[in-house]
N, C-alpha and C. Protein backbone atom coordinates (compact mmCIF):
# COMPACT_ATOMS: atom_id res chain seq x y z
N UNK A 1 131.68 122.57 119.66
CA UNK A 1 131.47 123.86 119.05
C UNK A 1 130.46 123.74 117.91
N UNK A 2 129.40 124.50 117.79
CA UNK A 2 128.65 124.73 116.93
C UNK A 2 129.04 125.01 115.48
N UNK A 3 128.48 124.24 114.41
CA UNK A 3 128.65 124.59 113.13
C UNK A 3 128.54 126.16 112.38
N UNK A 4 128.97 126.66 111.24
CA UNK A 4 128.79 127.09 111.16
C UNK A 4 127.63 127.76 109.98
N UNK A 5 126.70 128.09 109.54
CA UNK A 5 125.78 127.36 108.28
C UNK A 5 126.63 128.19 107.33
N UNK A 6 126.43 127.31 106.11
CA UNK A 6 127.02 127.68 104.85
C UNK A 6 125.89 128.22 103.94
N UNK A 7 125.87 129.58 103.30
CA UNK A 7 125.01 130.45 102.59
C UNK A 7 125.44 130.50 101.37
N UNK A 8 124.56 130.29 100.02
CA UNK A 8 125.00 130.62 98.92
C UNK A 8 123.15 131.23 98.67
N UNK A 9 122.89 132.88 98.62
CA UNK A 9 121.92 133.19 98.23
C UNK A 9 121.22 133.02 99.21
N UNK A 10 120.16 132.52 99.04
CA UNK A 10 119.07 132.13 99.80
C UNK A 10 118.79 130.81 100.14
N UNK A 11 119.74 129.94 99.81
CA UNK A 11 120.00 128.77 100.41
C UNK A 11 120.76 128.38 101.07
N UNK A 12 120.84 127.12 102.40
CA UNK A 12 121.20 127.47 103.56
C UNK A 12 121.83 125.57 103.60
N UNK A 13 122.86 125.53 103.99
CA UNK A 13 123.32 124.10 104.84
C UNK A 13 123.60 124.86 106.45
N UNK A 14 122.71 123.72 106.92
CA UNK A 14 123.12 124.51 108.65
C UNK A 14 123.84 123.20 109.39
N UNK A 15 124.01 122.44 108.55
CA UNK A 15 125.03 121.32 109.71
C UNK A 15 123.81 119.80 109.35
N UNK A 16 124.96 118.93 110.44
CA UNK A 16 123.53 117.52 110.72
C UNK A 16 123.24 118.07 112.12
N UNK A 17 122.59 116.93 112.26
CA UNK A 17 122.05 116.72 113.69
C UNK A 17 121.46 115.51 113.94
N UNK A 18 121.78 114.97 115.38
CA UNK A 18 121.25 113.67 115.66
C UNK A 18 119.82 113.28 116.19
N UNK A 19 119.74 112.25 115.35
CA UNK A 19 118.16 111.73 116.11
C UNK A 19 117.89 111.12 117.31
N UNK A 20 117.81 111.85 118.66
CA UNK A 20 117.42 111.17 120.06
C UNK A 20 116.84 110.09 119.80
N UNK A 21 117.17 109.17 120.97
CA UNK A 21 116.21 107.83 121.12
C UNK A 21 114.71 107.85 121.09
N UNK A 22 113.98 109.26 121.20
CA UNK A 22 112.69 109.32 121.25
C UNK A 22 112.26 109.89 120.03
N UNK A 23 113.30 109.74 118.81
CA UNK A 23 113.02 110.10 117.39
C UNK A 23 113.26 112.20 117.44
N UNK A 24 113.48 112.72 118.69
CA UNK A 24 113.12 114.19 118.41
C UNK A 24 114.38 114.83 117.65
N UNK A 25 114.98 115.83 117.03
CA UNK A 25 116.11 116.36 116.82
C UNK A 25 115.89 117.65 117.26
N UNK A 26 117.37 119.01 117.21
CA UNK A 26 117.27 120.10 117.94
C UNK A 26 117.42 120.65 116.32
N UNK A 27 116.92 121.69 116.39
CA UNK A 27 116.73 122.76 114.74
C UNK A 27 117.99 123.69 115.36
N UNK A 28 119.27 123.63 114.23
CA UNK A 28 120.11 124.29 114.71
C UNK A 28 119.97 125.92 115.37
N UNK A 29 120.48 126.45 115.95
CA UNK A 29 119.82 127.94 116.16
C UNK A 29 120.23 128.60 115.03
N UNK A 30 121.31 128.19 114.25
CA UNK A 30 121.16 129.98 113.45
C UNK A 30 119.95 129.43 112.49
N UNK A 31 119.57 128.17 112.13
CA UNK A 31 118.39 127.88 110.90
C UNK A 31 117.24 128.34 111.91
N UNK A 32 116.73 128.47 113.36
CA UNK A 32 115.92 128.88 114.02
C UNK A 32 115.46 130.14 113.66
N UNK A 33 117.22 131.22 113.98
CA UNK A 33 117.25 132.50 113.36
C UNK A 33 116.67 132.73 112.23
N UNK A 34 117.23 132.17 111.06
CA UNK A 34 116.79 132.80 110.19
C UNK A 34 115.45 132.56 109.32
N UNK A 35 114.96 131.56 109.87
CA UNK A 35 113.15 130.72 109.95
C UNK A 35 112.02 131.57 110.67
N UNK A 36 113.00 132.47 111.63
CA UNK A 36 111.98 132.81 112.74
C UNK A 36 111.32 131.73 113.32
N UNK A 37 111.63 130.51 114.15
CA UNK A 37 111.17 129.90 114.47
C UNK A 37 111.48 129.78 116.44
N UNK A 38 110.37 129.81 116.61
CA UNK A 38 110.31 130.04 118.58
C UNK A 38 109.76 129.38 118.67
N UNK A 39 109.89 129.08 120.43
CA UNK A 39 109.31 127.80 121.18
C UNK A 39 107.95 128.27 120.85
N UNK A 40 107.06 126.97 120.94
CA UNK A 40 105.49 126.76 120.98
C UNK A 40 105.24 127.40 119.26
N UNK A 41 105.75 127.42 118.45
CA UNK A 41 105.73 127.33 116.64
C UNK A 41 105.21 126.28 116.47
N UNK A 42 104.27 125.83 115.37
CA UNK A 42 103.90 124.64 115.08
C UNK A 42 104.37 124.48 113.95
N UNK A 43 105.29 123.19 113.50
CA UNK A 43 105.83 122.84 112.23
C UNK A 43 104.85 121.79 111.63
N UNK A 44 105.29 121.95 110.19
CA UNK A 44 104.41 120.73 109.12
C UNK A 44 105.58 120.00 108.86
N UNK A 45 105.54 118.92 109.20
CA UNK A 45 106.34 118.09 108.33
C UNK A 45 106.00 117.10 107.12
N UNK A 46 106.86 117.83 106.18
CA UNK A 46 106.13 116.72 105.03
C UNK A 46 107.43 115.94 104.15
N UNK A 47 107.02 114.97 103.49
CA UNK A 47 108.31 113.31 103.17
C UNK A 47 107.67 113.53 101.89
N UNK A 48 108.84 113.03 100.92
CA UNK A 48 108.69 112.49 99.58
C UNK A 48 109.53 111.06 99.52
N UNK A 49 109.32 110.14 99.68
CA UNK A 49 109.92 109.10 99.77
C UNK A 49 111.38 109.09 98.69
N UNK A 50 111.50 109.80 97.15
CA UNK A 50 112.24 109.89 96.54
C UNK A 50 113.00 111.28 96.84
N UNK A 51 112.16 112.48 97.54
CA UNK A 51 113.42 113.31 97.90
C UNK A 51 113.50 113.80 99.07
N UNK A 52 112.84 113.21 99.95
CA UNK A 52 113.24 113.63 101.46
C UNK A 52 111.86 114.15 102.68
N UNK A 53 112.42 114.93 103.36
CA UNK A 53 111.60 115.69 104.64
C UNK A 53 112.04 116.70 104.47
N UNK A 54 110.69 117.18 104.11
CA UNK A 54 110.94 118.59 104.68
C UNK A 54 109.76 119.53 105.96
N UNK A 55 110.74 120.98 106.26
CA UNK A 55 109.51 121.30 107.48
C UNK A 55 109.38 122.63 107.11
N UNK A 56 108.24 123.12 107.66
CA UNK A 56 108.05 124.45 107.21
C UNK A 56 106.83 124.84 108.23
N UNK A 57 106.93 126.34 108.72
CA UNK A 57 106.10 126.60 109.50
C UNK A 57 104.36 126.68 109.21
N UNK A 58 103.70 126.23 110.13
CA UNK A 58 102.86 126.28 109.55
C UNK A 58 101.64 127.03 109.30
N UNK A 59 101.99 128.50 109.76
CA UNK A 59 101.51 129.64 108.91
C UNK A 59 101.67 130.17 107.59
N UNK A 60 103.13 129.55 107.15
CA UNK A 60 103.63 129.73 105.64
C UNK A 60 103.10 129.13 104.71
N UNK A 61 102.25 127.81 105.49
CA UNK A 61 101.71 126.49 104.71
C UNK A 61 100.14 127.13 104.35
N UNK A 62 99.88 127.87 105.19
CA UNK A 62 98.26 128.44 105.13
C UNK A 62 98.49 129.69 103.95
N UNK A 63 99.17 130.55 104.72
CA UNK A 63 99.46 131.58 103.34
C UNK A 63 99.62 131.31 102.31
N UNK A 64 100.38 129.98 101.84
CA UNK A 64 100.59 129.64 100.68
C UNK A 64 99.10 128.78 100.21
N UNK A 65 98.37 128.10 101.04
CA UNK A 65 96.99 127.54 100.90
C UNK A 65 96.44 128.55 100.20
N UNK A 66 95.87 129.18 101.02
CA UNK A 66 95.17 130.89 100.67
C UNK A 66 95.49 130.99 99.32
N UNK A 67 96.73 131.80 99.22
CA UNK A 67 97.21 131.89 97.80
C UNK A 67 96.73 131.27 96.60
N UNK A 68 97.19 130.11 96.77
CA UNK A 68 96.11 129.47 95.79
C UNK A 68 94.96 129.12 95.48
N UNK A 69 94.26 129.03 96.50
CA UNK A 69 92.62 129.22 96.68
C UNK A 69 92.06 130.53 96.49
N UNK A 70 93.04 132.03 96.28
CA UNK A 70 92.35 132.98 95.95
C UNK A 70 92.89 133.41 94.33
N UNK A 71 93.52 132.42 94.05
CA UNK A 71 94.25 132.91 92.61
C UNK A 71 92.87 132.59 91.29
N UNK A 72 93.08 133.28 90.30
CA UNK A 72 92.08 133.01 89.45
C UNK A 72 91.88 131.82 88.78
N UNK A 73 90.81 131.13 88.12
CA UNK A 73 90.55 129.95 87.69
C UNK A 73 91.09 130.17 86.33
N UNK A 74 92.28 129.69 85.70
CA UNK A 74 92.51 130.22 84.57
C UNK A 74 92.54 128.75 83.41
N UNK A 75 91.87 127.78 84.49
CA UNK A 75 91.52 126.39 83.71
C UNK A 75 90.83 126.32 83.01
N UNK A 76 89.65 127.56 83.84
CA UNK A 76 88.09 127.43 83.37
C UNK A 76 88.23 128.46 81.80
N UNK A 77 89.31 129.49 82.06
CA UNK A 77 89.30 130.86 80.83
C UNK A 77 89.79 130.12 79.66
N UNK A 78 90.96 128.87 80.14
CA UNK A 78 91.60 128.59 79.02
C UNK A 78 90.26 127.46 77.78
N UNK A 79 89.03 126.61 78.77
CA UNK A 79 87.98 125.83 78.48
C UNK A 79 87.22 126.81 77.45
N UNK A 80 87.02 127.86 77.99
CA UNK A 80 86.01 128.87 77.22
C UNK A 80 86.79 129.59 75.77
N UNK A 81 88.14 129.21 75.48
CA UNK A 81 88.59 130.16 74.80
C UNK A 81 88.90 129.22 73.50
């Protein structure tokens, strides 16, 4: 029987899951659900050796790129002031 994920806010425990012999794991479905994440999605995976893996889709990773590449230079306002 499937876990059930535990919610406090906007943060989420959705269970473990095991690592196949070919390294792959299954993304529980309700964390699928609520990720919006469907077959043929491309994930980023990224490691901090001191706090872990994490994944995130990788349109969220561009939007958030963007974002900061269109935000103002406020390095340069604080140099001039």
């Amino acid at each position: 029987m499937a876990e059930k994920a535990h919610q406090n806010g906007d943060k989420y425990l959705f269970g473990t899951v095991r690592v196949g012999e070919k390294g792959q794991i299954v993304i529980p479905k309700q964390c699928r659900e609520v990720f919006d994440i469907k077959p043929g999605d491309t994930l980023l995976i990224l490691g901090d050796k001191a706090q872990g893996i994490g994944i995130v889709k990788q349109e969220k990773m561009i939007e958030f790129a963007r974002a900061i590449f269109a935000a103002p230079n406020t390095e340069a306002e604080d140099d001039e002031q």
